[in-house]
Protein backbone atom coordinates (compact mmCIF):
# COMPACT_ATOMS: atom_id res chain seq x y z
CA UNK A 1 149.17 286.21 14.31
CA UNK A 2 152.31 287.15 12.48
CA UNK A 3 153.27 291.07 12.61
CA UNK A 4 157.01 291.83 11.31
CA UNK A 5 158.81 290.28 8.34
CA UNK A 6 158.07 288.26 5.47
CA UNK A 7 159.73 285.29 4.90
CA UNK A 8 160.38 285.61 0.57
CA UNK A 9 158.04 285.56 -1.75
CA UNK A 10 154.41 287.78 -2.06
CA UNK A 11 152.67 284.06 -2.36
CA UNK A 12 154.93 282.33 0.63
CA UNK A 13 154.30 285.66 2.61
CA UNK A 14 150.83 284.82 1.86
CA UNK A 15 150.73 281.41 2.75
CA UNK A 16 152.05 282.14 6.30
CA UNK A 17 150.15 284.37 7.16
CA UNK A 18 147.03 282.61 6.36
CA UNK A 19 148.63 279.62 8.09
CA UNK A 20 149.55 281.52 11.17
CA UNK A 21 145.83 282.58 11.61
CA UNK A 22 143.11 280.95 9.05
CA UNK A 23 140.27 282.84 11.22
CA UNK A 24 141.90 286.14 10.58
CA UNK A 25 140.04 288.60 8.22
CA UNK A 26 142.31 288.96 5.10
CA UNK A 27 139.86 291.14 2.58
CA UNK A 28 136.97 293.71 3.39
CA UNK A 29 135.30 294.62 0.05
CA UNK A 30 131.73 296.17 0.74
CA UNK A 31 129.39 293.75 2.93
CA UNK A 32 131.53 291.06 2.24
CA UNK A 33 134.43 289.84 4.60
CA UNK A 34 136.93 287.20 3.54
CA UNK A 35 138.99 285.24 6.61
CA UNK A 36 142.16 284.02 5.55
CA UNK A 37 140.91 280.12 5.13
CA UNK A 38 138.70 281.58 2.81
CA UNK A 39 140.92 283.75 0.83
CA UNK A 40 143.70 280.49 0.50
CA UNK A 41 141.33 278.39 -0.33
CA UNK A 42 139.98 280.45 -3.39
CA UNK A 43 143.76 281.40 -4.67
CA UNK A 44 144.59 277.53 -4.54
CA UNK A 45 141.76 276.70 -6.45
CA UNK A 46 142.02 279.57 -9.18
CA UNK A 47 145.82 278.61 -9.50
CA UNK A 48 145.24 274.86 -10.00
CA UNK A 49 142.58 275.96 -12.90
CA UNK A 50 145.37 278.66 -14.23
CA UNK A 51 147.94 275.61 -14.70
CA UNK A 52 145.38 273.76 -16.24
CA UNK A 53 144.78 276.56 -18.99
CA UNK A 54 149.18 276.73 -19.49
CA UNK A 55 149.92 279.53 -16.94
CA UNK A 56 153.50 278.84 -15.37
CA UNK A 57 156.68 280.84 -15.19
CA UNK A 58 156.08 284.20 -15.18
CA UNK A 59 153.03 283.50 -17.86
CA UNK A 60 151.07 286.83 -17.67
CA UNK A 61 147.56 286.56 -16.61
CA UNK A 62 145.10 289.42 -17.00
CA UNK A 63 142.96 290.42 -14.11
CA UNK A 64 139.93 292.41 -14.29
CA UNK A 65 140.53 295.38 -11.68
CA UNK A 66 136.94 295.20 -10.27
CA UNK A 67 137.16 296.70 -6.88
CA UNK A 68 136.24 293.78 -4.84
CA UNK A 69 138.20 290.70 -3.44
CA UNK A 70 138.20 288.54 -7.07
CA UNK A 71 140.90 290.88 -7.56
CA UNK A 72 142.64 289.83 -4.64
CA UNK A 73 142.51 286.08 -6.01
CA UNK A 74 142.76 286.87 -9.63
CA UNK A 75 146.49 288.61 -8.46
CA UNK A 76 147.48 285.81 -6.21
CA UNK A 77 146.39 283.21 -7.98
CA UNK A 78 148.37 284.26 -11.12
CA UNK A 79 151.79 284.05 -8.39
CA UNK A 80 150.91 281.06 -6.75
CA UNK A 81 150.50 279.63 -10.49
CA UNK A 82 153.99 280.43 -11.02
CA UNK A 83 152.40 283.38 -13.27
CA UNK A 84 152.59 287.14 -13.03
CA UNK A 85 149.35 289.41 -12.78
CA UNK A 86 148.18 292.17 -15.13
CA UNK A 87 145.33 294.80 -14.04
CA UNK A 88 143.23 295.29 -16.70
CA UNK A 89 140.93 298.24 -15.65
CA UNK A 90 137.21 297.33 -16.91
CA UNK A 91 136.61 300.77 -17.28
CA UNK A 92 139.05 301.23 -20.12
CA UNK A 93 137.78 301.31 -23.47
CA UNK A 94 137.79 297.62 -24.79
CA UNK A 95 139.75 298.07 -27.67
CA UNK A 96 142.49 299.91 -25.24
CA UNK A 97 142.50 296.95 -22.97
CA UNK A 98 142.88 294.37 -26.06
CA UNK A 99 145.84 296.54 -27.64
CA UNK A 100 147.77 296.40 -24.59
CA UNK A 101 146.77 292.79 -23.14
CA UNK A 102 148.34 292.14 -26.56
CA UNK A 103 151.56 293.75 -25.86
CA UNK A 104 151.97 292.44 -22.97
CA UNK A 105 151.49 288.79 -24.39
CA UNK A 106 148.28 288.14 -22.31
CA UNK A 107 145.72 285.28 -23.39
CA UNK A 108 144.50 283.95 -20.07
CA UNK A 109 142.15 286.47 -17.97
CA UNK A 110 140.64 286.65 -14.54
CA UNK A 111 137.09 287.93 -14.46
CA UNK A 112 133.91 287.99 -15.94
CA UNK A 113 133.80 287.07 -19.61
CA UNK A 114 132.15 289.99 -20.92
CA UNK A 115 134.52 292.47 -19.03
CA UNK A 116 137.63 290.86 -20.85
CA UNK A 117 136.08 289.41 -24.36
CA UNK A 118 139.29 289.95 -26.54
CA UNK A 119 141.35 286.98 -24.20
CA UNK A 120 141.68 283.67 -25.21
CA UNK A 121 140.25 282.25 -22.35
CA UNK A 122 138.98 284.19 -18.97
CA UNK A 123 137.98 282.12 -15.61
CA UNK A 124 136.08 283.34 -13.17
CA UNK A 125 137.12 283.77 -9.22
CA UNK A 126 135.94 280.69 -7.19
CA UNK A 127 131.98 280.57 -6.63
CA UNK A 128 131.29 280.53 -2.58
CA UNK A 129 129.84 276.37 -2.36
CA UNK A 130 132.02 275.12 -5.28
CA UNK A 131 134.54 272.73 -5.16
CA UNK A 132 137.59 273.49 -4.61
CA UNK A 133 141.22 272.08 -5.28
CA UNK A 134 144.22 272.43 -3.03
CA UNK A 135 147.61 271.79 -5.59
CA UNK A 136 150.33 273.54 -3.52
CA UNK A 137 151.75 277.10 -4.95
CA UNK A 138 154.43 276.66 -7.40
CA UNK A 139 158.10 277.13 -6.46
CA UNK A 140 159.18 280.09 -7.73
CA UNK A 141 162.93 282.04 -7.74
CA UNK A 142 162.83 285.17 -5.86
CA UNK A 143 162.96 287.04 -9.53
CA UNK A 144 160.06 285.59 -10.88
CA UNK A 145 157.84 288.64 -11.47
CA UNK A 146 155.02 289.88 -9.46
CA UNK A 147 153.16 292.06 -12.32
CA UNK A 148 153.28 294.25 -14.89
CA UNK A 149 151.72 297.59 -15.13
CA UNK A 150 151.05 300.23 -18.10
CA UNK A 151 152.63 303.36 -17.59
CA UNK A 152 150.32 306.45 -18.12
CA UNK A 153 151.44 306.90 -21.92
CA UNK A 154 151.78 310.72 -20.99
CA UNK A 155 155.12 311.05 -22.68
CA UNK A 156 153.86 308.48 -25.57
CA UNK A 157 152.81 304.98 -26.06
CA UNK A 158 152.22 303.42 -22.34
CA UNK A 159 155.26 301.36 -21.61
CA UNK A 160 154.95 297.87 -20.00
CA UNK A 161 156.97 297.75 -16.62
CA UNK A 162 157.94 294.26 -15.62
CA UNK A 163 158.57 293.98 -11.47
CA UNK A 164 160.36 291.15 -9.65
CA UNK A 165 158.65 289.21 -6.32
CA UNK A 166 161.76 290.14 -4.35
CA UNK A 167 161.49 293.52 -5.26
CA UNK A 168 158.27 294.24 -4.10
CA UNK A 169 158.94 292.31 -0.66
CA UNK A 170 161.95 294.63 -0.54
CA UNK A 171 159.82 297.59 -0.89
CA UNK A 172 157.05 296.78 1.75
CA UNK A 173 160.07 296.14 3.95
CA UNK A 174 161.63 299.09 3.58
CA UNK A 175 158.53 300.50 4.48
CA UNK A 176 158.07 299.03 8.14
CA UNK A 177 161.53 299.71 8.18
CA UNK A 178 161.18 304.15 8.14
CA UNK A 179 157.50 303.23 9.52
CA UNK A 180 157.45 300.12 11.86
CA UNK A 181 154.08 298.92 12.31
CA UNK A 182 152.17 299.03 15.47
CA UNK A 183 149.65 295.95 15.95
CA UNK A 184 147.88 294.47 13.15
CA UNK A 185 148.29 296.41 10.21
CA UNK A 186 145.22 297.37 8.67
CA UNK A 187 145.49 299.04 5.27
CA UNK A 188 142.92 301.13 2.84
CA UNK A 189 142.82 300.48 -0.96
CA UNK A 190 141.92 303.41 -2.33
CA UNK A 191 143.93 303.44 -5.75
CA UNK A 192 143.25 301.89 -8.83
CA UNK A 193 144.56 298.27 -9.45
CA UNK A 194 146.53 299.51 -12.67
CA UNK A 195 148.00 302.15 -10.24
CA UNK A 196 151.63 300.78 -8.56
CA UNK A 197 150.82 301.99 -5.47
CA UNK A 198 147.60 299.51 -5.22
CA UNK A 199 150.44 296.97 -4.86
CA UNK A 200 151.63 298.38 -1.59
CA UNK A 201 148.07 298.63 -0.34
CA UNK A 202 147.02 295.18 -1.39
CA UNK A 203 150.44 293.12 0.00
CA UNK A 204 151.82 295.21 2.65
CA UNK A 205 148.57 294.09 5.27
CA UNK A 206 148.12 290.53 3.05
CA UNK A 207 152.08 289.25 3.48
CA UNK A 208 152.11 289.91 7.55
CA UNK A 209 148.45 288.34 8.35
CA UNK A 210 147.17 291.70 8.41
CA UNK A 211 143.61 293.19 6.50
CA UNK A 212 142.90 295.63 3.34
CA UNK A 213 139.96 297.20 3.33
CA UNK A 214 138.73 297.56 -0.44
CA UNK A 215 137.03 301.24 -0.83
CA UNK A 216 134.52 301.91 -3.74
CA UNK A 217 136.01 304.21 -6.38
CA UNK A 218 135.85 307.65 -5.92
CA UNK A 219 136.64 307.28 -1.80
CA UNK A 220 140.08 309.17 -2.28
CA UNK A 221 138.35 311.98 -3.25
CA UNK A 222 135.59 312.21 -0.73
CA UNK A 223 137.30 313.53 2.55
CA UNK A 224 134.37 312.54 4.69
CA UNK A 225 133.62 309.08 2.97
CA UNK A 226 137.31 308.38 3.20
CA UNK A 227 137.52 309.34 7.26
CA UNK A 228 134.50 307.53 7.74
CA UNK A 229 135.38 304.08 6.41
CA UNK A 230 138.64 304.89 8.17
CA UNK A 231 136.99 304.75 11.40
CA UNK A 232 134.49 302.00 10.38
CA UNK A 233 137.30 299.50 9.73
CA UNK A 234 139.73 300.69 12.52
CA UNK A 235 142.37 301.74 9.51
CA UNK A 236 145.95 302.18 10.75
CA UNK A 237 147.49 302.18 7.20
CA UNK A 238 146.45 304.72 4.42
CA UNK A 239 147.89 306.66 1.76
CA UNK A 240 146.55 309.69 0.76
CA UNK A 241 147.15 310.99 -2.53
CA UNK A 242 148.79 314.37 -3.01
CA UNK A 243 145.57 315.99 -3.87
CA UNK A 244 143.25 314.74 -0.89
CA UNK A 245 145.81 316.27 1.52
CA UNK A 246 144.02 319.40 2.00
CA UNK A 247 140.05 318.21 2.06
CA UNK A 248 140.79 315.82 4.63
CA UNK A 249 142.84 318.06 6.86
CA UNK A 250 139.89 320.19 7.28
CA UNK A 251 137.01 317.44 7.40
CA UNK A 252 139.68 316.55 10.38
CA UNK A 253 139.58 319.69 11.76
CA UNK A 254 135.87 320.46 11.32
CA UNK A 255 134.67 316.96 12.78
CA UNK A 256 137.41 316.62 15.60
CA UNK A 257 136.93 312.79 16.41
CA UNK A 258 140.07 310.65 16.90
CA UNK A 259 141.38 308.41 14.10
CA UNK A 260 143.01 304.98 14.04
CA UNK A 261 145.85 306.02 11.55
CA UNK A 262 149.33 305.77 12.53
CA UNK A 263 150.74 305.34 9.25
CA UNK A 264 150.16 307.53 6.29
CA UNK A 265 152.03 307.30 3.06
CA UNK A 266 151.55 310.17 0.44
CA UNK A 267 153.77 311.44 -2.60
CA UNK A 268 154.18 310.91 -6.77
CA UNK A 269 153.94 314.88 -6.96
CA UNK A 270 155.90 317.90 -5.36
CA UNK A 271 153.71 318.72 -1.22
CA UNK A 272 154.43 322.19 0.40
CA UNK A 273 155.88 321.34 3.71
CA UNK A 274 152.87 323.30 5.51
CA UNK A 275 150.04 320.90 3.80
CA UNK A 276 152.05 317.73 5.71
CA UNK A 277 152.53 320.47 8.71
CA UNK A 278 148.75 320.98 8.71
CA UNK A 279 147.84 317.35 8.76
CA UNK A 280 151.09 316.35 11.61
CA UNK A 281 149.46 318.62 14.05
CA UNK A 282 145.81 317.21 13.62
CA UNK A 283 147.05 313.49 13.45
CA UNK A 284 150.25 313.92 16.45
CA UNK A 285 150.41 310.24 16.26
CA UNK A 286 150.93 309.45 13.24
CA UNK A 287 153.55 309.04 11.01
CA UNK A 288 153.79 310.59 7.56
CA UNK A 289 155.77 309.33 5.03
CA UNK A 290 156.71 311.32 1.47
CA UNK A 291 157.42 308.92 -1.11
CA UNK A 292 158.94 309.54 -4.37
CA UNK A 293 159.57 307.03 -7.67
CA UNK A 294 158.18 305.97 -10.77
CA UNK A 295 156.94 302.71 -11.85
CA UNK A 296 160.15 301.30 -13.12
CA UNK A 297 161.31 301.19 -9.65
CA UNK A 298 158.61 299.97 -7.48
CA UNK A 299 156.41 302.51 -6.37
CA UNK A 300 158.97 304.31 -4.78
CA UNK A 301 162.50 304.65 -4.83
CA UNK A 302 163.00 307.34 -1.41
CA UNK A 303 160.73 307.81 1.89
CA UNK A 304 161.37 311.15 4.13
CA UNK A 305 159.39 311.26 7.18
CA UNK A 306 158.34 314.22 7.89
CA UNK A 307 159.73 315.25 11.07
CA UNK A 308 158.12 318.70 11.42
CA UNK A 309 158.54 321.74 8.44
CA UNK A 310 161.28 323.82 8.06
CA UNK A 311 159.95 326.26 5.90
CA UNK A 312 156.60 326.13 5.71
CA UNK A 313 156.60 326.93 2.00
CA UNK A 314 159.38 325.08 0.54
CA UNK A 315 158.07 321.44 -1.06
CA UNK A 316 158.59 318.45 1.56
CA UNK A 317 162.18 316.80 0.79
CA UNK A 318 162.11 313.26 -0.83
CA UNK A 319 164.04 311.60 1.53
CA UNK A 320 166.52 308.73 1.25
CA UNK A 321 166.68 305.70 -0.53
CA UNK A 322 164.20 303.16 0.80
CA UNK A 323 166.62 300.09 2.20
CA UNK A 324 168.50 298.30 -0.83
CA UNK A 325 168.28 301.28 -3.62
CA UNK A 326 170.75 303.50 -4.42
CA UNK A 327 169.45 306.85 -5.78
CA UNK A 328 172.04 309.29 -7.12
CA UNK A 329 171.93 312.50 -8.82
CA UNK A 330 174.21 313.06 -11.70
CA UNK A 331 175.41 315.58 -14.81
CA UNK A 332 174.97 314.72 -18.22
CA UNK A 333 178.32 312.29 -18.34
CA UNK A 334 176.82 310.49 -15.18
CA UNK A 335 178.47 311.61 -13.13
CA UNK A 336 177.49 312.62 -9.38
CA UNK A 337 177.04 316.59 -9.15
CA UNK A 338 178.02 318.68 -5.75
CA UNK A 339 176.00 319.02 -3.53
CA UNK A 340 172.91 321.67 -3.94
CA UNK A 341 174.19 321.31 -7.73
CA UNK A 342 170.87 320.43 -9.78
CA UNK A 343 171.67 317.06 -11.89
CA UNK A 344 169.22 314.51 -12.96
CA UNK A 345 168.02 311.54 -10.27
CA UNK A 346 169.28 307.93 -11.15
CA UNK A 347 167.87 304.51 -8.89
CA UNK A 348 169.35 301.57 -8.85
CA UNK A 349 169.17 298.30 -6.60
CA UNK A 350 166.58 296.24 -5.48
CA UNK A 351 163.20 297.80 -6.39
CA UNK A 352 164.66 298.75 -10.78
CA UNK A 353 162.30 296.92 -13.11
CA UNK A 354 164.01 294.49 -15.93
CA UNK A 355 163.22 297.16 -18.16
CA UNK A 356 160.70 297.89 -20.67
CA UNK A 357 159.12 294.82 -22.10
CA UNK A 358 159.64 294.27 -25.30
CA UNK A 359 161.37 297.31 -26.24
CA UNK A 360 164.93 296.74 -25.92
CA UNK A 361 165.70 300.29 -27.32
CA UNK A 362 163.78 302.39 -25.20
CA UNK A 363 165.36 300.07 -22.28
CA UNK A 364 168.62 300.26 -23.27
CA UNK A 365 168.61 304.23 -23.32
CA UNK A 366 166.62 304.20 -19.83
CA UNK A 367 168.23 302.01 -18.36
């Protein structure tokens, strides 16, 4: 069984692990448990069909973000292709989805038909006693991208954000790196799959021959569902949005049984240093990490982990750059301020997007 380091790209990662230990359970989604053997057998198979349909370099395909493990082969599939993936959210309205699978140039879907009618063509994730076909995954540059996500539109028109393979492998890195793993990583899905931080739920257990554990939606906001599939599935790796903080430090403290978790990964919005306080002293062994970044630069561009508060009610630091970005903060000429001076945040390095696609403007003035 592999535990530390991943040897390039998400689909090689992949490949390795499921090599390394065929037997191994890759995907938990509901009843249904998916071994490794299985899981490489189905992405082959969808990837072969992919080619067949004109997906190759970096060819967008759209994936229906069911919560279950066709999402799983829909995404790597689409690599292994020599494609990129694209969530598209089924509960979206249609004519949402169709306007931005447009934008983003997507034709080919993964899915059911009806959840995805506006795409040219849309195959469905390998039936359990069909025939399958083993082509080998296609060779692919370290750039080649991973996905592209739709950014919330809250400032405007969503933006498309295109992210590299290397990137990504970079980021999960980085991770193990400020929170090294201990034993087989075991990791929750809780997010939506339009949602960047779904990718480091998904790959971060699936490149190191370790197992996600798909929840239904709505988990992340039900403290005691949530610390009860946590237990179930022997969870070590979680992230717990801002929000849930609070509920599940008290269904901690009001049920008092043990959990597996030794890694927790929380952030996008501003914590008081006595909500991470609160849950430190309830989970001692456990390491919590802040995150902070946008989309355009891999889910996140810093880590802090939380060492203990020093005020209580300040907001919990951001951190440093994760391994390979450079963060900075600057005045209005770009240049870096003093210290305590307040300037605006600029990342560069590994995890920065290519930009916005298709919108050479907007990139150009963002990045």
């Amino acid at each position: 069984m592999r535990q530390h380091g991943r040897p390039g790209l998400l689909v090689e990662s992949f490949v390795a692990s499921a090599t390394a230990d065929p037997e191994a359970v890759a995907v938990v989604a509901g009843d249904r448990r998916t071994r490794y053997r299985e899981l490489l057998a189905d992405v082959l198979d969808l990837a072969a069909r992919l080619r067949d349909h004109g997906v190759g370099a970096e060819t967008p395909v759209g994936v229906s973000a069911v919560r279950d493990a066709g999402f799983v082969v829909g995404a790597l599939a689409a690599l292994a292709a020599g494609g990129c993936y694209v969530p598209l959210d089924p509960t979206h309205p249609a004519d949402r989805l169709a306007a931005l699978a447009r934008r983003a140039g997507v034709r080919v879907g993964v899915g059911a038909a009806s959840a995805l009618p506006f795409l040219d063509v849309v195959l469905p994730p390998p039936t359990p006693d069909g025939p399958r076909r083993a082509d080998p995954p296609r060779v692919m540059a370290a750039d080649a991208l991973a996905y592209q996500l739709f950014t919330s539109g809250s400032s405007g028109e969503p933006k498309i954000v295109p992210i590299e393979q290397r990137s990504v492998s970079a980021l999960l890195d980085g991770f193990d790196t400020v929170a090294p793993p201990v034993g087989r990583t075991v990791s929750l899905s809780v997010c939506p799959f339009s949602f960047d931080v779904s990718v480091w739920e998904l790959f971060l257990p699936l490149t190191v021959g370790g197992t996600v554990v798909i929840a239904d939606t709505g988990v992340g906001g039900d403290p005691e569902a949530l610390l009860r599939l946590i237990r179930e599935h022997g969870i070590t790796t979680v992230y717990l949005p801002p929000f849930s903080l609070g509920p599940v430090a008290d269904e901690l403290a009001a049920d008092g049984a043990p959990l597996p978790v030794h890694r927790i990964l929380t952030g996008v919005e501003p914590i008081p240093q006595r909500t991470l306080q609160r849950l430190a002293d309830l989970l001692p062994a456990a390491v919590i990490v802040n995150g902070y970044g946008p989309t355009e630069v891999t889910i996140c561009a810093t880590f802090h982990v939380f060492g203990g508060a020093d005020d209580p009610d300040r907001r919990t630091p951001i951190g440093l750059p994760v391994p390979g970005w450079e963060v900075k903060v600057v005045d209005g000429e770009r240049e870096p301020v003093p210290v305590g001076v307040v300037g605006e945040i600029v990342v560069s390095g590994a995890g920065l997007a290519r930009g916005y696609l298709n919108d050479d403007h907007l990139t150009t003035q963002r990045f």
